[in-house]
PDB file of N, CA and C in Angstrom:
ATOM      1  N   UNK A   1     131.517 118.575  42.495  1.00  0.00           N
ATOM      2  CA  UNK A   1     132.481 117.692  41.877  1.00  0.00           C
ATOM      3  C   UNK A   1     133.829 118.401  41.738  1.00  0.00           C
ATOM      4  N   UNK A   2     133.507 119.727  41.272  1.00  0.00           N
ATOM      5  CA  UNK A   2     135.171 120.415  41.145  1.00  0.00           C
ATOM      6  C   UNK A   2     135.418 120.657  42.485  1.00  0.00           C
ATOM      7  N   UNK A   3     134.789 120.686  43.644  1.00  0.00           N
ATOM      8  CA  UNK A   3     135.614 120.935  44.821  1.00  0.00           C
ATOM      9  C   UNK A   3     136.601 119.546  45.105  1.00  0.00           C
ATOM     10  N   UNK A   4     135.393 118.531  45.371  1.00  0.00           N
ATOM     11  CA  UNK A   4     136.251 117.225  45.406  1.00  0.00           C
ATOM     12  C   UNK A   4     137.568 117.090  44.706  1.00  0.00           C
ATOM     13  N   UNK A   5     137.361 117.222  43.533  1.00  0.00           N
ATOM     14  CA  UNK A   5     139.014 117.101  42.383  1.00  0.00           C
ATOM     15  C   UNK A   5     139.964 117.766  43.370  1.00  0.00           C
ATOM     16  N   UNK A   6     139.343 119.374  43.175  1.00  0.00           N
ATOM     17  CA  UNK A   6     140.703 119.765  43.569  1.00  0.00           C
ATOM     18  C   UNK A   6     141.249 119.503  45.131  1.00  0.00           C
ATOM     19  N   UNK A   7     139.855 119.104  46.021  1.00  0.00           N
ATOM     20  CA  UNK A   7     140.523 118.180  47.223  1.00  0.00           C
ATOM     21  C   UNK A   7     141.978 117.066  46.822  1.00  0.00           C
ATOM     22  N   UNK A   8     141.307 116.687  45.995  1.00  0.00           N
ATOM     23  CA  UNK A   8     141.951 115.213  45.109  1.00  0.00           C
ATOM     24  C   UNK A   8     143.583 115.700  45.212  1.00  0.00           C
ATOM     25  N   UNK A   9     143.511 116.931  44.288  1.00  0.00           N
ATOM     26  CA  UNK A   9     144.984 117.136  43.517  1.00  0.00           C
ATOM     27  C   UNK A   9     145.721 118.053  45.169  1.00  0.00           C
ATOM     28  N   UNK A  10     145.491 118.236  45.593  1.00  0.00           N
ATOM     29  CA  UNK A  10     146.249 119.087  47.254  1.00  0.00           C
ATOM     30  C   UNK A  10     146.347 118.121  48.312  1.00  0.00           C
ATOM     31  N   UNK A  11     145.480 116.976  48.052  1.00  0.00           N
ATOM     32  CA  UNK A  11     145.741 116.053  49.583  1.00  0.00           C
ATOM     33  C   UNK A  11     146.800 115.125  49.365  1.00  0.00           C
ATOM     34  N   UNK A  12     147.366 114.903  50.390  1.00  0.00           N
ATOM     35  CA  UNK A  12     148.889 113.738  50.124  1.00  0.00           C
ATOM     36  C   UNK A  12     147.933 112.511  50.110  1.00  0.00           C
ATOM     37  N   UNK A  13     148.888 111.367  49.828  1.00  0.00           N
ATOM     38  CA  UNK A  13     150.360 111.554  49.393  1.00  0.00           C
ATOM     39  C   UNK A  13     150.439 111.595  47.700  1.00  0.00           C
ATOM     40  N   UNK A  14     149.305 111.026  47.057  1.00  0.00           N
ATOM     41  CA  UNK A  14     149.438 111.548  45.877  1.00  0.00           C
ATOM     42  C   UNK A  14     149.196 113.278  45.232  1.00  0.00           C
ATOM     43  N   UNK A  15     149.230 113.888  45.807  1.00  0.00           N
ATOM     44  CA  UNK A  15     148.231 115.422  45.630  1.00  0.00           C
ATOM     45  C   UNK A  15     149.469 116.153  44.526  1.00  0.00           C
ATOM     46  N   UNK A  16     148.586 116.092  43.234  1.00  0.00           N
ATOM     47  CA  UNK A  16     150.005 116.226  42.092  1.00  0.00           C
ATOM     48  C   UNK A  16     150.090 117.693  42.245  1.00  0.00           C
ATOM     49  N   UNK A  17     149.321 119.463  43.183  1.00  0.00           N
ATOM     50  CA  UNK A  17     149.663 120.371  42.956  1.00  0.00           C
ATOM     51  C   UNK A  17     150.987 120.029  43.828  1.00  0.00           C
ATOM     52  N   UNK A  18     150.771 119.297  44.988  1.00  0.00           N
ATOM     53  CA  UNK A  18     152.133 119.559  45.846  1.00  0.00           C
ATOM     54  C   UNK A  18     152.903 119.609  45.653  1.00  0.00           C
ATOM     55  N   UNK A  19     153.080 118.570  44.085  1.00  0.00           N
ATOM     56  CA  UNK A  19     154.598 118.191  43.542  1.00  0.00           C
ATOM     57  C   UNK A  19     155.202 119.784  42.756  1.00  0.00           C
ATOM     58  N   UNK A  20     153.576 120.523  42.378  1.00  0.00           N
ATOM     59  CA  UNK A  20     153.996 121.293  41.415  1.00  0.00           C
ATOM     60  C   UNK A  20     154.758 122.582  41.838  1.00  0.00           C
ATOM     61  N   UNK A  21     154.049 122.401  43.316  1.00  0.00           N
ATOM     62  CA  UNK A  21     154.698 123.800  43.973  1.00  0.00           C
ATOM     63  C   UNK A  21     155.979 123.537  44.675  1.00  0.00           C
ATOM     64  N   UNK A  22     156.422 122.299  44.711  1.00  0.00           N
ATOM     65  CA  UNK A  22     157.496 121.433  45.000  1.00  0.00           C
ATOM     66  C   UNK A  22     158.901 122.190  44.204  1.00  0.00           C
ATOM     67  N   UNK A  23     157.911 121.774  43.169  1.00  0.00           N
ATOM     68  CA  UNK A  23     159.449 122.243  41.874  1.00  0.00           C
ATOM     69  C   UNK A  23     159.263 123.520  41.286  1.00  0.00           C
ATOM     70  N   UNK A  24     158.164 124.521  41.813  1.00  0.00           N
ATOM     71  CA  UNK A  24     158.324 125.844  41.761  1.00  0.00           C
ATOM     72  C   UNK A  24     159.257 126.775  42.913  1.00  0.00           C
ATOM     73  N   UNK A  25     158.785 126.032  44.227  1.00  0.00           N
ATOM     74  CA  UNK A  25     159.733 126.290  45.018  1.00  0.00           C
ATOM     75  C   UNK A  25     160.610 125.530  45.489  1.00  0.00           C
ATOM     76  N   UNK A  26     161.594 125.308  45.079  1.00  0.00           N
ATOM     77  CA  UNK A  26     162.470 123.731  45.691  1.00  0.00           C
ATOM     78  C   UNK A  26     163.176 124.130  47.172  1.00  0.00           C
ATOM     79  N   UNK A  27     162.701 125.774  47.642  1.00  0.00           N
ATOM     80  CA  UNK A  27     163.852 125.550  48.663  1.00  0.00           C
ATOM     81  C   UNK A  27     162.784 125.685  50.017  1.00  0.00           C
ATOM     82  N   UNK A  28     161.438 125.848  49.861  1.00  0.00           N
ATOM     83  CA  UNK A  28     160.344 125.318  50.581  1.00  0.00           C
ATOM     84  C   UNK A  28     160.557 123.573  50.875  1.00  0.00           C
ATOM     85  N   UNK A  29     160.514 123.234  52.447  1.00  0.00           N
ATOM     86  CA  UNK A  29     160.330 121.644  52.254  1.00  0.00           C
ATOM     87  C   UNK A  29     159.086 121.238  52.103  1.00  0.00           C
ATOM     88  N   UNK A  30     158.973 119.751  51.680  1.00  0.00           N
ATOM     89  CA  UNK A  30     158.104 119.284  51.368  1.00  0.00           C
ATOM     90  C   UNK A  30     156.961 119.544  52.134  1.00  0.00           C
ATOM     91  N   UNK A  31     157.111 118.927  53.636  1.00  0.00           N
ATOM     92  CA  UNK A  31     156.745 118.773  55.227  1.00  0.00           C
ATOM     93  C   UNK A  31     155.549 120.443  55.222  1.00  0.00           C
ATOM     94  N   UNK A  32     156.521 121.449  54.878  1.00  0.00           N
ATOM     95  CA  UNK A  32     156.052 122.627  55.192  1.00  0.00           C
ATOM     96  C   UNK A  32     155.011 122.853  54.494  1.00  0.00           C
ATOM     97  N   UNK A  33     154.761 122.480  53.399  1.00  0.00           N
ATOM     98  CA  UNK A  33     154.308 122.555  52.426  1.00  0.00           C
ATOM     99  C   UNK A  33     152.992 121.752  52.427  1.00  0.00           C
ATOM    100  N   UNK A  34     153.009 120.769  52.672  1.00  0.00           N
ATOM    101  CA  UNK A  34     151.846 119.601  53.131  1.00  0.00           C
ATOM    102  C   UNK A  34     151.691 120.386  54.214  1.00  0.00           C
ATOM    103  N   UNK A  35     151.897 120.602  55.396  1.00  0.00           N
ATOM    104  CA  UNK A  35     151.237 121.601  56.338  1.00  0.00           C
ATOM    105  C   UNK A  35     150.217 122.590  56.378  1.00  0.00           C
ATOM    106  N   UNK A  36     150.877 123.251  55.570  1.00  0.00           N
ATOM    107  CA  UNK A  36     150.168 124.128  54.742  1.00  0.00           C
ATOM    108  C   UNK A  36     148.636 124.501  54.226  1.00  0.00           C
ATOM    109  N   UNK A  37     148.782 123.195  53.630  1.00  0.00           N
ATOM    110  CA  UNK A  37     147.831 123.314  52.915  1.00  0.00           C
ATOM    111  C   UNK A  37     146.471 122.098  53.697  1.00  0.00           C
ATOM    112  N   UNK A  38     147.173 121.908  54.678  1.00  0.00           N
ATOM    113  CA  UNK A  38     145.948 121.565  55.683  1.00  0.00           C
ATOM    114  C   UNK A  38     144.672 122.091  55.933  1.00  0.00           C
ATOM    115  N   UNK A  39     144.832 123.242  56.371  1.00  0.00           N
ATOM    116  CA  UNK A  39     143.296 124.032  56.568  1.00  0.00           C
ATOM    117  C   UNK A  39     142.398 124.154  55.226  1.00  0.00           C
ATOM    118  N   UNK A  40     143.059 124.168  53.918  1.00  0.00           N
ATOM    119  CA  UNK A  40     142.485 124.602  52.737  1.00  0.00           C
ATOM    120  C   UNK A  40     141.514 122.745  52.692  1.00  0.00           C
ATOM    121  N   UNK A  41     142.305 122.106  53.308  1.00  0.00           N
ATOM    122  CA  UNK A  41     142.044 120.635  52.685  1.00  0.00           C
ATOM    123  C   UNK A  41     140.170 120.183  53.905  1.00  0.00           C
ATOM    124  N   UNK A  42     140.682 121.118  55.120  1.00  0.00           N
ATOM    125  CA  UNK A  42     139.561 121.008  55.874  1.00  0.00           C
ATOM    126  C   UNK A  42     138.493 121.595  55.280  1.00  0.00           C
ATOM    127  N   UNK A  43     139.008 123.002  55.461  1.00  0.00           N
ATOM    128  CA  UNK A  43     137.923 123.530  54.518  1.00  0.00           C
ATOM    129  C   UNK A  43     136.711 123.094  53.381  1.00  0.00           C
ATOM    130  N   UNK A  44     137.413 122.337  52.446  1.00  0.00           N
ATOM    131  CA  UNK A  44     137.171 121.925  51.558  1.00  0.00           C
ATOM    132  C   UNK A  44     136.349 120.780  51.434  1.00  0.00           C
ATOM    133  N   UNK A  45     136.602 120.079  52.510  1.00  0.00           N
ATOM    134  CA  UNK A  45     135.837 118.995  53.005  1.00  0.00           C
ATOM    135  C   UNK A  45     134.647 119.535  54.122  1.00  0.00           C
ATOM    136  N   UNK A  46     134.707 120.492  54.734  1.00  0.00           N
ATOM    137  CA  UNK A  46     133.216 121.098  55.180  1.00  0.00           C
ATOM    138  C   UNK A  46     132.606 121.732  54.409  1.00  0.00           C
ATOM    139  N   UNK A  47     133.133 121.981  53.119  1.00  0.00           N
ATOM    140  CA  UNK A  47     132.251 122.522  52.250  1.00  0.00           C
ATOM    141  C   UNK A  47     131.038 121.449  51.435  1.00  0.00           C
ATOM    142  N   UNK A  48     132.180 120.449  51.104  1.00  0.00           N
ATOM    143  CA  UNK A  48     131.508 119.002  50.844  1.00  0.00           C
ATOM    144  C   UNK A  48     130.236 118.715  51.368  1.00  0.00           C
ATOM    145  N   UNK A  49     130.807 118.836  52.551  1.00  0.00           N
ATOM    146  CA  UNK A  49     129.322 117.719  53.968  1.00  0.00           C
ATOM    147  C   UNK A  49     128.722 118.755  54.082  1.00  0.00           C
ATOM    148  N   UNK A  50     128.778 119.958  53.976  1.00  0.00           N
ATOM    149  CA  UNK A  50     127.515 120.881  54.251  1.00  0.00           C
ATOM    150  C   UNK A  50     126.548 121.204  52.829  1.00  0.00           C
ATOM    151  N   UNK A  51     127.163 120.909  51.947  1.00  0.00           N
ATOM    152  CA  UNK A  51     126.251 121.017  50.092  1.00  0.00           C
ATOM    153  C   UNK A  51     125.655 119.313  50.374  1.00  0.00           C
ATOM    154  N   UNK A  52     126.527 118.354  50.818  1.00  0.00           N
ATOM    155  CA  UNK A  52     125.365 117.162  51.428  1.00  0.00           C
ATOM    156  C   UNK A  52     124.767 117.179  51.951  1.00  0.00           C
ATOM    157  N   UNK A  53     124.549 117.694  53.234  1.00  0.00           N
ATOM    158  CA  UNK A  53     123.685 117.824  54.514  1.00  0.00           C
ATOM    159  C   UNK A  53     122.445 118.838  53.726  1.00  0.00           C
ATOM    160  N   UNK A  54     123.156 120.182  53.482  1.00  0.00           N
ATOM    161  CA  UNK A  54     121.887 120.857  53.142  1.00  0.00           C
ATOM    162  C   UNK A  54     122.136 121.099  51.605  1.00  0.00           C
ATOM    163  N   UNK A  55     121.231 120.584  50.683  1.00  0.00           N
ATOM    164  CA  UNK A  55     121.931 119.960  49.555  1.00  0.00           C
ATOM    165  C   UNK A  55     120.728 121.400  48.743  1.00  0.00           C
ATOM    166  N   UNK A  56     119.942 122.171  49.472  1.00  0.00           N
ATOM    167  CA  UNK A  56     119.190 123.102  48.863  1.00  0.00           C
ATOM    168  C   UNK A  56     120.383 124.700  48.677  1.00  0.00           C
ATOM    169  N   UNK A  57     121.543 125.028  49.854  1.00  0.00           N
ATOM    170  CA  UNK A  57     122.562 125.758  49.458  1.00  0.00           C
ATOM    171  C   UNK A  57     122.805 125.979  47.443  1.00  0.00           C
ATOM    172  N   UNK A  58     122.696 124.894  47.534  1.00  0.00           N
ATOM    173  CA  UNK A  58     123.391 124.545  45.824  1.00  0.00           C
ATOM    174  C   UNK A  58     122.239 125.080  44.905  1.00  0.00           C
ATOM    175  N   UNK A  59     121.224 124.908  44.891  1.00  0.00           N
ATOM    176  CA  UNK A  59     120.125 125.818  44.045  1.00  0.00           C
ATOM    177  C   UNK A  59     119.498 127.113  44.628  1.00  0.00           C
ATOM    178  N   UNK A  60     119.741 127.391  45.490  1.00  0.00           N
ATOM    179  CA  UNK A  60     119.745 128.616  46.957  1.00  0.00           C
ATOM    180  C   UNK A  60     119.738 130.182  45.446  1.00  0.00           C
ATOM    181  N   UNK A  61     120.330 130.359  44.688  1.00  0.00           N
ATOM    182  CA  UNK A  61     120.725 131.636  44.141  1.00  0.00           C
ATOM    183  C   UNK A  61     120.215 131.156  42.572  1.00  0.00           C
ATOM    184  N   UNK A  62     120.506 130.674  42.025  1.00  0.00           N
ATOM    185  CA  UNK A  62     119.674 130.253  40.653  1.00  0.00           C
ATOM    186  C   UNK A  62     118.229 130.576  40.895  1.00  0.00           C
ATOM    187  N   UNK A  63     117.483 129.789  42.524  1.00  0.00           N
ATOM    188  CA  UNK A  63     116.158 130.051  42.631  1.00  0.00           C
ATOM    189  C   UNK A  63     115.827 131.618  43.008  1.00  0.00           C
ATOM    190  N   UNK A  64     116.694 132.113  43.085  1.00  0.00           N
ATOM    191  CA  UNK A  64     116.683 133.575  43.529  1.00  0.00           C
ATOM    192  C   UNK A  64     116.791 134.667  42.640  1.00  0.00           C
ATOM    193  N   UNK A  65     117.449 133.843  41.387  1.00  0.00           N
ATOM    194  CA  UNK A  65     117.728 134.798  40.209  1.00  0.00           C
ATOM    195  C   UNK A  65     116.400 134.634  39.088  1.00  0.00           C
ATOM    196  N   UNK A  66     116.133 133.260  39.210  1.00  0.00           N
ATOM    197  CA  UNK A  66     115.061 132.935  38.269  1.00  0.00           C
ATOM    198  C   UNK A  66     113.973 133.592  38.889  1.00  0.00           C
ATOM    199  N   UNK A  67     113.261 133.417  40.299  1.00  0.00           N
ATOM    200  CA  UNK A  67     111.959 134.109  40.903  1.00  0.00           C
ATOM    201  C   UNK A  67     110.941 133.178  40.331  1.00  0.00           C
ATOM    202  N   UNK A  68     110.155 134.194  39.896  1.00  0.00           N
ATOM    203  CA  UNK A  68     108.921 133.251  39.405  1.00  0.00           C
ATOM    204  C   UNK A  68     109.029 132.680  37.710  1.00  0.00           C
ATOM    205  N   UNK A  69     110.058 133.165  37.555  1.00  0.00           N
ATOM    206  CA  UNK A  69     110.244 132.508  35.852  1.00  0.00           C
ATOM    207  C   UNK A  69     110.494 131.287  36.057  1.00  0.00           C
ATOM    208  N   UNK A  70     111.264 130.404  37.338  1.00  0.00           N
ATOM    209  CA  UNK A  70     111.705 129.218  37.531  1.00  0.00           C
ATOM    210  C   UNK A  70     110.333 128.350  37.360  1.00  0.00           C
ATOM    211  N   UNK A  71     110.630 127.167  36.985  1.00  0.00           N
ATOM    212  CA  UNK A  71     109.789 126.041  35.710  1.00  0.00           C
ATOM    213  C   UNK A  71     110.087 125.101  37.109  1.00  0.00           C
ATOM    214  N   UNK A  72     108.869 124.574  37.357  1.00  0.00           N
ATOM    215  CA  UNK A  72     109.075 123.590  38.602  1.00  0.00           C
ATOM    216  C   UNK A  72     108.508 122.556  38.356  1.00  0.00           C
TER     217      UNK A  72
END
């Protein structure tokens, strides 16, 4: 769920960090900026479809830390 959000807040055209780094850097353009942050946005979305696809990743290390104490 927190990956999604922060998909949420970086993807245009609403993506409110863009605005933020907008008016941190005003002499960055916009354009460049949305560019940018393209690969992070792919990324982010194969991270998605692969915790869907293989949805055992996500309990993968909890079951590894618990061992045999884990309650099934």
């Amino acid at each position: 769920m927190t990956i999604v959000t922060e998909t949420g807040l970086i993807h245009p055209p609403d993506g409110l960090n863009i605005f933020v780094i907008k008016n941190i850097a005003p002499d960055i353009p916009l354009g460049e900026i949305i560019w940018s942050i393209v690969p992070f946005v792919i990324l982010m979305l194969l991270v998605v479809v692969l915790i869907c696809v293989f949805s055992g990743i996500t309990n993968g290390l909890p079951d590894m830390i618990m061992g045999p104490m884990a309650v099934k």
